[in-house]
N, C-alpha and C. Protein backbone atom coordinates (compact mmCIF):
# COMPACT_ATOMS: atom_id res chain seq x y z
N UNK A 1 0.83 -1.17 0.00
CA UNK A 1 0.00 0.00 0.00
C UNK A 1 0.88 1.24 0.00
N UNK A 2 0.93 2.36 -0.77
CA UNK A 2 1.23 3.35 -0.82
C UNK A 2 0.29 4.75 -0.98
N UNK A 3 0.82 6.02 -0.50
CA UNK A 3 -0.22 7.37 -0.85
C UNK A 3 0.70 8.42 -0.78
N UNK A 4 -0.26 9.25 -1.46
CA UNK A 4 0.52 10.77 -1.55
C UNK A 4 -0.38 11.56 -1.00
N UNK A 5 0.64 12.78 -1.21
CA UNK A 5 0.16 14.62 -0.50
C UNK A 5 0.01 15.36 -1.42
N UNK A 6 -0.53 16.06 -1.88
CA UNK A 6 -0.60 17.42 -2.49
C UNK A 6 -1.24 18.34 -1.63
N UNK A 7 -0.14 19.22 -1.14
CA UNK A 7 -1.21 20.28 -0.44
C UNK A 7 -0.19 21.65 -0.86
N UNK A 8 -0.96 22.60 -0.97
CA UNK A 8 -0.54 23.80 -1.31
C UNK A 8 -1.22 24.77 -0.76
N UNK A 9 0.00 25.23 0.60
CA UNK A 9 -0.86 26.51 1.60
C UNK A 9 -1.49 27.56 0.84
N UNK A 10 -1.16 28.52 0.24
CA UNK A 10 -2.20 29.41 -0.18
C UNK A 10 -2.31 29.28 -1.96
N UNK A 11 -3.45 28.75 -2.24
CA UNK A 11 -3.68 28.74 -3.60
C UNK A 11 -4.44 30.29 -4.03
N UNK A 12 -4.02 31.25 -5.00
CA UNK A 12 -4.30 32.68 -4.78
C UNK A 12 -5.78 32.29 -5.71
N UNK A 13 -6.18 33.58 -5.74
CA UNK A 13 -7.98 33.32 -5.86
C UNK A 13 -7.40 33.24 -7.69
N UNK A 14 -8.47 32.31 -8.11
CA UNK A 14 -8.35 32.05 -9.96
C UNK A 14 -7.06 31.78 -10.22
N UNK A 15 -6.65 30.98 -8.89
CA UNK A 15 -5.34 30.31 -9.85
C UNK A 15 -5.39 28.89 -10.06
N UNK A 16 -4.72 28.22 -10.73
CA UNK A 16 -5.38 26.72 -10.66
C UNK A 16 -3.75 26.08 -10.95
N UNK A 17 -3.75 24.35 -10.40
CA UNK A 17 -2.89 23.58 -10.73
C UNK A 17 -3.20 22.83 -11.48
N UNK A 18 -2.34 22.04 -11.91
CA UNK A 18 -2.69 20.93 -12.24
C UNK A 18 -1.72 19.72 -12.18
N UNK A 19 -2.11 18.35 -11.79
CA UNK A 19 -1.48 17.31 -11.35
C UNK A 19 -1.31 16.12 -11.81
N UNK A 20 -0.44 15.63 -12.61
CA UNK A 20 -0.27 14.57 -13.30
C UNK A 20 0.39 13.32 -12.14
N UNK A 21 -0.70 11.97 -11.98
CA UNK A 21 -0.29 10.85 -11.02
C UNK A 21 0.29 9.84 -11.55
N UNK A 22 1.28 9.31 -11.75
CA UNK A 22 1.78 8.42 -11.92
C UNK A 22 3.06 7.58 -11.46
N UNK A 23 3.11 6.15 -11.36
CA UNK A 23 3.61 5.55 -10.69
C UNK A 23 5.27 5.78 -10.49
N UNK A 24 5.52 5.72 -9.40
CA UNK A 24 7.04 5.67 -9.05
C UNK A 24 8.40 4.86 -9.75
N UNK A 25 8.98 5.54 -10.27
CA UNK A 25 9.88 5.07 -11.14
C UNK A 25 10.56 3.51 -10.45
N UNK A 26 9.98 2.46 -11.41
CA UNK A 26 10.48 1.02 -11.65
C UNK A 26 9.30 0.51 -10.79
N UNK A 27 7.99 0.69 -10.73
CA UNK A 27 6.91 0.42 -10.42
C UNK A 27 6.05 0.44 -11.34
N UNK A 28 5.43 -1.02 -11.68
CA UNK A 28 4.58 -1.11 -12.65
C UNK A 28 3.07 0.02 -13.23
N UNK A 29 2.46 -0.29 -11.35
CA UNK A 29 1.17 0.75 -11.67
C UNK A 29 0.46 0.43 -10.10
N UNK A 30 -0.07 1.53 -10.05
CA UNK A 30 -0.88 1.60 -8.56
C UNK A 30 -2.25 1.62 -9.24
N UNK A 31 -2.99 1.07 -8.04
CA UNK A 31 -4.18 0.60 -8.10
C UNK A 31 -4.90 1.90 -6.67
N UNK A 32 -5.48 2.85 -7.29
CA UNK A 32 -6.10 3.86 -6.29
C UNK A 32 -7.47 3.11 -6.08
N UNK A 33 -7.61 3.56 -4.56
CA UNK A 33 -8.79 3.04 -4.21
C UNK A 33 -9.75 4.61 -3.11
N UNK A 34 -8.53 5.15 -2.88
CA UNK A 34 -9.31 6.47 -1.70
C UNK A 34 -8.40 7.63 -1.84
N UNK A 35 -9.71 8.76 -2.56
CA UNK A 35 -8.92 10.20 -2.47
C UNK A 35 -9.84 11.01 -1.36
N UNK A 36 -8.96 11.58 -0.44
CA UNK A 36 -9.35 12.52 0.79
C UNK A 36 -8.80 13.73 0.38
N UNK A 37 -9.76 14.48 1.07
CA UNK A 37 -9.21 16.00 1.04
C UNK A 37 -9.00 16.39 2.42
N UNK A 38 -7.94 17.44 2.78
CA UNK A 38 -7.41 18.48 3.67
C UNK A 38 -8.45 18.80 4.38
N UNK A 39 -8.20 18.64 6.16
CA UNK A 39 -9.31 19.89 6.59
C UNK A 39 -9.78 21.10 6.73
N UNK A 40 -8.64 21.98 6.15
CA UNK A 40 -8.64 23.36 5.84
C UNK A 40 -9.15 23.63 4.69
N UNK A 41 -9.22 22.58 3.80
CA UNK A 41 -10.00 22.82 2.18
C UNK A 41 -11.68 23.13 2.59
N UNK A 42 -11.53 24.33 1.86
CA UNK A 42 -13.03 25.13 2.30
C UNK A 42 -14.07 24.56 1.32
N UNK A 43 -15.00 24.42 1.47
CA UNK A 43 -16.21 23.65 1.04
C UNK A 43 -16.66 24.62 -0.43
N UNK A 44 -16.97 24.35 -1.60
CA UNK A 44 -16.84 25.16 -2.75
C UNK A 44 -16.29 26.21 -2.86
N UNK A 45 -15.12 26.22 -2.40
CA UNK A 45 -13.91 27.43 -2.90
C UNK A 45 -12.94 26.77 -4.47
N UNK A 46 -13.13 25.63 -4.53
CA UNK A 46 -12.54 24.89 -5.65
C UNK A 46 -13.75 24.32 -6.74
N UNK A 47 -12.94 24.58 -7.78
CA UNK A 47 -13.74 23.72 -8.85
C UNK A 47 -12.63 22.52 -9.55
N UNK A 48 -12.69 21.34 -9.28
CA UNK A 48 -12.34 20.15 -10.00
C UNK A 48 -12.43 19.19 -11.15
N UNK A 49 -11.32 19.00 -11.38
CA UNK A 49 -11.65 17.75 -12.73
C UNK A 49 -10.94 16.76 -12.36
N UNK A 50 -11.02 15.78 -12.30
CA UNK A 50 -10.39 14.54 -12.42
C UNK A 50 -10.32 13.82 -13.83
N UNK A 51 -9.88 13.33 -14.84
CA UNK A 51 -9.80 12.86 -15.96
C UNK A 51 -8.71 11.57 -15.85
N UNK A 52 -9.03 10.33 -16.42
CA UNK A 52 -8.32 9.31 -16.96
C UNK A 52 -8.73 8.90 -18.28
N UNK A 53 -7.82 8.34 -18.87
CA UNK A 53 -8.11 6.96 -19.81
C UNK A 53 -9.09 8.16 -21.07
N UNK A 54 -8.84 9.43 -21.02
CA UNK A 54 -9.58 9.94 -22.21
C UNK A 54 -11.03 10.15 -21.87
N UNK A 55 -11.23 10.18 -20.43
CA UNK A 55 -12.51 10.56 -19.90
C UNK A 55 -12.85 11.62 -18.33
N UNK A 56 -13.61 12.09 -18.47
CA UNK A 56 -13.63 12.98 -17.04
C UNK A 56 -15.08 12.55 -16.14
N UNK A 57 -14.49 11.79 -15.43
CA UNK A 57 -15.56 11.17 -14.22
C UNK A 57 -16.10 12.28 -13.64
N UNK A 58 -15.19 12.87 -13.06
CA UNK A 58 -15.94 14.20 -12.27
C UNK A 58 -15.30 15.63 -12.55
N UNK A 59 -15.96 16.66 -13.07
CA UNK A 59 -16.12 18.00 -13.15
C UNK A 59 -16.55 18.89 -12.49
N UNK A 60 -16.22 19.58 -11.50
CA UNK A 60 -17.24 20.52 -10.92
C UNK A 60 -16.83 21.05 -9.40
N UNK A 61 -17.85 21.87 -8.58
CA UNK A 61 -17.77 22.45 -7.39
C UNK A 61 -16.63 20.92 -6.62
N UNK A 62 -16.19 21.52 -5.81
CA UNK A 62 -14.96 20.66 -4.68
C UNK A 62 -16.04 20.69 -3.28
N UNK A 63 -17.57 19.87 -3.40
CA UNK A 63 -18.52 20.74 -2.18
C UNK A 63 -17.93 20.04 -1.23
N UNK A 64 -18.64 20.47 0.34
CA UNK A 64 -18.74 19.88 1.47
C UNK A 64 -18.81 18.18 1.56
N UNK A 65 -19.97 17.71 0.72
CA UNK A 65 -19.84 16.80 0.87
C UNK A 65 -18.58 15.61 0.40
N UNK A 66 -17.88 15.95 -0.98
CA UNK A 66 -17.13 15.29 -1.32
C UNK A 66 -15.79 15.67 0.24
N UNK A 67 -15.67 16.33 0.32
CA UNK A 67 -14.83 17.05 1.31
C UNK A 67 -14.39 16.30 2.26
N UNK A 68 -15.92 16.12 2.91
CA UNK A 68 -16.33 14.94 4.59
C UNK A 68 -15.97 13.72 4.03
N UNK A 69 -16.43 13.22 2.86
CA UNK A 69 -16.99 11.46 2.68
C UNK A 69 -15.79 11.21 1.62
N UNK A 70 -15.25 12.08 1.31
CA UNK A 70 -13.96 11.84 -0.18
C UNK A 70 -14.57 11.21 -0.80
N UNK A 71 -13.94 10.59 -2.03
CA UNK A 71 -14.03 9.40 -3.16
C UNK A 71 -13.52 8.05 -3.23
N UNK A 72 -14.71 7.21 -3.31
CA UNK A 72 -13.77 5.96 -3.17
C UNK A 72 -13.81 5.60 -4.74
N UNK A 73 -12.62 5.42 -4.91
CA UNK A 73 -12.47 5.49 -6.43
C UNK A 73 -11.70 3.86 -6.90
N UNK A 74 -11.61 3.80 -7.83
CA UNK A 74 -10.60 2.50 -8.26
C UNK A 74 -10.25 2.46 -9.59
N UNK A 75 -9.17 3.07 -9.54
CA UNK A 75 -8.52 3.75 -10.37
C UNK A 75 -7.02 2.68 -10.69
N UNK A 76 -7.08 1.95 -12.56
CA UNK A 76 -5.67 2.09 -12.38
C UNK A 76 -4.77 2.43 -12.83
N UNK A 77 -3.47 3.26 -11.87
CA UNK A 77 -2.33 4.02 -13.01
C UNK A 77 -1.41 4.00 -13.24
N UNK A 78 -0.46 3.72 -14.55
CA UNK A 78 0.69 3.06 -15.09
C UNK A 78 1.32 4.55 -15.88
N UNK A 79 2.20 4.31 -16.05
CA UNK A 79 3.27 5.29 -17.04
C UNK A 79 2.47 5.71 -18.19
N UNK A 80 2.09 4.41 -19.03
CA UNK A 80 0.92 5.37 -20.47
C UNK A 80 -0.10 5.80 -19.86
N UNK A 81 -0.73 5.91 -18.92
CA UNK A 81 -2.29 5.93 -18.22
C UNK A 81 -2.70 6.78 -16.85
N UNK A 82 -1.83 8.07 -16.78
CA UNK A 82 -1.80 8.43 -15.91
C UNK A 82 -3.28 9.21 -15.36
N UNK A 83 -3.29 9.38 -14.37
CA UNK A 83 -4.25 10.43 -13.64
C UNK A 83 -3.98 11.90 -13.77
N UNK A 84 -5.10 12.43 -14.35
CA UNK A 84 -4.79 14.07 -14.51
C UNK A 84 -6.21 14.68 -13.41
N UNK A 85 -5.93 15.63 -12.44
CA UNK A 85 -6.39 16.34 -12.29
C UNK A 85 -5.59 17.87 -11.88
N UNK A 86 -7.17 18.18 -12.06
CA UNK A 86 -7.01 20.09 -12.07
C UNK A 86 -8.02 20.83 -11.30
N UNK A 87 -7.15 21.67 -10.40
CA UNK A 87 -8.33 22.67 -9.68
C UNK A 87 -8.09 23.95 -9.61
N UNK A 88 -8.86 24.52 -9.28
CA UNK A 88 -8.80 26.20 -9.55
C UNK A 88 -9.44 26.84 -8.67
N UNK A 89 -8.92 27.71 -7.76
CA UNK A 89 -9.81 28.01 -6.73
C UNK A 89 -10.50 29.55 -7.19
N UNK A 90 -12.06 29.12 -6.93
CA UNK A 90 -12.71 30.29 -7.21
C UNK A 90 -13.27 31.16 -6.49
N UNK A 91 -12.89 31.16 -5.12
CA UNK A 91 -13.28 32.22 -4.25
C UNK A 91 -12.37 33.29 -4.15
N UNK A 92 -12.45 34.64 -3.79
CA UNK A 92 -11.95 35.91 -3.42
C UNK A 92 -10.64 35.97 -2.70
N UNK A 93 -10.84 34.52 -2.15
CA UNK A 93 -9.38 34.92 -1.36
C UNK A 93 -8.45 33.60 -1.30
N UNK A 94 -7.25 33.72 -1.05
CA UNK A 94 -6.16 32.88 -0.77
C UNK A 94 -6.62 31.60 0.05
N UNK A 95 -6.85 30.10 -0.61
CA UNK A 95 -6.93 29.18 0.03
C UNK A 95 -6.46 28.10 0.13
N UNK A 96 -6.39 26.86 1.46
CA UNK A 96 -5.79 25.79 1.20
C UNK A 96 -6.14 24.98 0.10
N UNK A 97 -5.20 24.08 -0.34
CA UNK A 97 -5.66 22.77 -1.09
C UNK A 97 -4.96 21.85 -0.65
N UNK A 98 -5.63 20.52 -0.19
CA UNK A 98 -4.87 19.50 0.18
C UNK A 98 -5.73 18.28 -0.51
N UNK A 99 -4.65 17.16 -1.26
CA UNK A 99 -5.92 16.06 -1.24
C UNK A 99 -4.95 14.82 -1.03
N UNK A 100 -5.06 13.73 -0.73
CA UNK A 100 -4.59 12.39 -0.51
C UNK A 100 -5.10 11.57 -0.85
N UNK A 101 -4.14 10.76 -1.54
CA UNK A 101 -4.61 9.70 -2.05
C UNK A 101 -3.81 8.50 -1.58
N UNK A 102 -4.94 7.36 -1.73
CA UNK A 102 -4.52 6.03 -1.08
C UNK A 102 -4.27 4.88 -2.20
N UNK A 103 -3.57 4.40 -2.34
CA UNK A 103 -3.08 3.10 -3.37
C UNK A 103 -2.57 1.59 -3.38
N UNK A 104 -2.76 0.84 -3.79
CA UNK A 104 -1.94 -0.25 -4.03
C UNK A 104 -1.00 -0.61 -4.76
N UNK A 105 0.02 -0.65 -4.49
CA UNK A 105 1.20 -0.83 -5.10
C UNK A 105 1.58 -2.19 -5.95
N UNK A 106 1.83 -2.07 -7.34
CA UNK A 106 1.59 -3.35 -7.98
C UNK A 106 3.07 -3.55 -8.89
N UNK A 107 3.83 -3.80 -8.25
CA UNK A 107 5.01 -4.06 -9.01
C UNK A 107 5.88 -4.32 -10.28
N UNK A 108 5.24 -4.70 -10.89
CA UNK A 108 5.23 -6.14 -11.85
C UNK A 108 4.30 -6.32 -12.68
N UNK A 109 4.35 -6.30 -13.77
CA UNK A 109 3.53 -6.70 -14.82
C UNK A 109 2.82 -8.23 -14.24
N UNK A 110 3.23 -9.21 -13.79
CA UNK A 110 3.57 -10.43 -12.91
C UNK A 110 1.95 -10.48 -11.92
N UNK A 111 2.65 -9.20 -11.35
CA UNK A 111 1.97 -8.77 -9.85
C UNK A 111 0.35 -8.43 -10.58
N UNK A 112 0.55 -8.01 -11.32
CA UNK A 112 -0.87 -7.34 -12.18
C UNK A 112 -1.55 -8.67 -12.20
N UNK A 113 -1.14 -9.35 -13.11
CA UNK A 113 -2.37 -10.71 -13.31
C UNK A 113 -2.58 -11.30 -11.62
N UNK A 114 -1.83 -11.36 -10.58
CA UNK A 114 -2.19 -11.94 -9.70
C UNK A 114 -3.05 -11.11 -8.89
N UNK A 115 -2.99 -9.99 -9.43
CA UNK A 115 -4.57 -9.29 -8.25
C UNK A 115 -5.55 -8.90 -9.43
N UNK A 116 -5.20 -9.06 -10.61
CA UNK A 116 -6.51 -8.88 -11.68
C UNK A 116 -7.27 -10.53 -11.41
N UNK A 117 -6.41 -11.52 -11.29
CA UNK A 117 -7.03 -12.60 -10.74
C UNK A 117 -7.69 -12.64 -9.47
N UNK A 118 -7.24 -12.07 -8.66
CA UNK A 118 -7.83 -11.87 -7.17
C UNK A 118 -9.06 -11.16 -7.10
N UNK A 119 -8.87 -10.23 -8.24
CA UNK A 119 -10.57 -9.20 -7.93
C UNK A 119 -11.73 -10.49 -8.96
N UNK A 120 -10.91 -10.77 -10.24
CA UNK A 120 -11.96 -11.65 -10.78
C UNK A 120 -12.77 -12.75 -9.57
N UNK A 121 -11.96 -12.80 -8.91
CA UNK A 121 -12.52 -14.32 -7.95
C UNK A 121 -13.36 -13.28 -6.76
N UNK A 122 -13.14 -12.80 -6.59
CA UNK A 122 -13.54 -11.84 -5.22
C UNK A 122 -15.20 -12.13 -5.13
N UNK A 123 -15.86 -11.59 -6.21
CA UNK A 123 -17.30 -12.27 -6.26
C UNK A 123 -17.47 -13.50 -6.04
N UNK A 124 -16.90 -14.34 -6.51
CA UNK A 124 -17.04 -15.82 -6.03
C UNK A 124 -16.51 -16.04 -4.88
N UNK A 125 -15.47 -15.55 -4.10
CA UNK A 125 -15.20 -16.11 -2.93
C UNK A 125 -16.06 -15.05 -1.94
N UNK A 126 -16.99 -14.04 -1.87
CA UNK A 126 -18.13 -13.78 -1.23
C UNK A 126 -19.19 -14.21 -1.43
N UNK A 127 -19.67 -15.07 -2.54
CA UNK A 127 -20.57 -15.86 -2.41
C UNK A 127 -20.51 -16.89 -1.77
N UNK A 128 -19.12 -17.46 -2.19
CA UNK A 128 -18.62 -19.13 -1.60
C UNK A 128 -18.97 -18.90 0.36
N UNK A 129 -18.38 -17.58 0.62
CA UNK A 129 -18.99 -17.45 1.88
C UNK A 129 -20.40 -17.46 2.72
N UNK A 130 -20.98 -16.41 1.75
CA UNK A 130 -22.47 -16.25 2.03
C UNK A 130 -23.62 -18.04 1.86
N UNK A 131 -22.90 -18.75 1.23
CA UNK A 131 -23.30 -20.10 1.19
C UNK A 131 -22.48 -20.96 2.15
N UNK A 132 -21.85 -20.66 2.22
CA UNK A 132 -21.24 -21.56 3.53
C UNK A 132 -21.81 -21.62 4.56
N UNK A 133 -21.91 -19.82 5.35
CA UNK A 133 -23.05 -19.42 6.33
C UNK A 133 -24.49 -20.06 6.37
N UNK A 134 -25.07 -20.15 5.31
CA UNK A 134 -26.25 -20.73 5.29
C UNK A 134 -26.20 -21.89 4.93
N UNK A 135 -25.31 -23.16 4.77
CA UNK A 135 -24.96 -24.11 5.17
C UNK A 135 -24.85 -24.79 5.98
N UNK A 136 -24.50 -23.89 7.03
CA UNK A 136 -23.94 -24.37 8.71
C UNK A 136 -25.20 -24.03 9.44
N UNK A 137 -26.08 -23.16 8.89
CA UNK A 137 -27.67 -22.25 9.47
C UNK A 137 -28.27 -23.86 9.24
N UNK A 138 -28.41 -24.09 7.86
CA UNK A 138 -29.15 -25.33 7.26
C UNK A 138 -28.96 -26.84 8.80
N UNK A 139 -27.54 -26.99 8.22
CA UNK A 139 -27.43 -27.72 9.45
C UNK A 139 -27.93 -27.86 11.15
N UNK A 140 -27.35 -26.29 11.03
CA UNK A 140 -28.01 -26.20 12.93
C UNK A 140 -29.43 -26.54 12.48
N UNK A 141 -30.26 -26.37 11.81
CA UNK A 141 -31.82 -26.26 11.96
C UNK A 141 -32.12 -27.81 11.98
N UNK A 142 -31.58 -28.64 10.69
CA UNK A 142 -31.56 -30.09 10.84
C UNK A 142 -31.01 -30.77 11.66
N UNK A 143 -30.22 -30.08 12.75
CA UNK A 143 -29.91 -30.99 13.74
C UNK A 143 -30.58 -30.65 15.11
N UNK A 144 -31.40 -29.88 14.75
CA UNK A 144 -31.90 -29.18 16.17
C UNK A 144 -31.14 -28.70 17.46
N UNK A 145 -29.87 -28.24 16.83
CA UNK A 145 -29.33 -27.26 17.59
C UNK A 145 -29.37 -25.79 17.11
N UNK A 146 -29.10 -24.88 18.62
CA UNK A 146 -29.48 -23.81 18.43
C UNK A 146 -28.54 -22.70 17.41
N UNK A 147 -28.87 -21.63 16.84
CA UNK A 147 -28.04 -21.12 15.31
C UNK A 147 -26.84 -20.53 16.29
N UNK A 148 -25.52 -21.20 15.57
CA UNK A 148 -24.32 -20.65 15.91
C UNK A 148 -23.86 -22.11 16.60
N UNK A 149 -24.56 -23.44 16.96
CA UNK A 149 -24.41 -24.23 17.58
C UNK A 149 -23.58 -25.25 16.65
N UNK A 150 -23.41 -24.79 15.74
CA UNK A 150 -23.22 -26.16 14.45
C UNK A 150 -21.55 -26.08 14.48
């Protein structure tokens, strides 16, 4: 697991960055799963874009709510495929920007098929569970012991 910082104490009013993410030199590609923002980042003082892969998921106000609850995102990014975002702060005065992001670190071209295999199965091994549970339910009931007894 790996993450980063971007924070920049005073972003001046209508100025904007912009941030190109990509993986750490001799690292295949991170697998993002959680972007947080700063607690000093003021609730629509920013306007955002996030863009990958030749598309823009999200455009718009930086509100309160994304703020509190962040993005759980799942994102993945390699050297050709990076993460672009851009913000611009549109209020009157000088403000923070902070955002963090959370990742999985995937080494290896190698490493790739073994967790592209891991998410393929992931549905099946929460089902394989959810039937197991009611397996052992099945049982306690046919044996007339009480549930959790089996």
């Amino acid at each position: 697991m790996g993450g980063y910082q971007l924070r920049v104490p005073v972003l001046a009013p209508g100025a904007s960055i912009n941030y190109t993410a990509r993986p750490l030199q001799g690292v295949f590609a991170w697998l993002g799963w959680r972007l947080m923002f700063g607690k000093e980042t003021i609730p629509n003082a920013f306007i955002g874009t996030f863009s990958q892969y030749g598309t823009t998921p999200y455009s718009g106000p930086v509100s309160g709510r994304i703020l509190d609850e962040g993005w759980q995102v799942f994102n993945l990014v390699t050297e050709q495929e990076p993460t672009y975002m851009s913000v611009t702060n549109i209020s009157p005065l000088g403000q923070t920007w902070e955002v963090i992001g959370l990742f999985i670190t995937i080494p290896t071209p190698q490493d790739m098929v073994t967790v592209s295999d891991a998410l393929r199965r992931l549905q099946t091994s929460t089902k394989s569970e959810e039937l197991l549970q009611q397996a052992v339910n099945l049982l306690g009931v046919l044996s007339g012991l009480p549930p959790g007894g089996v």
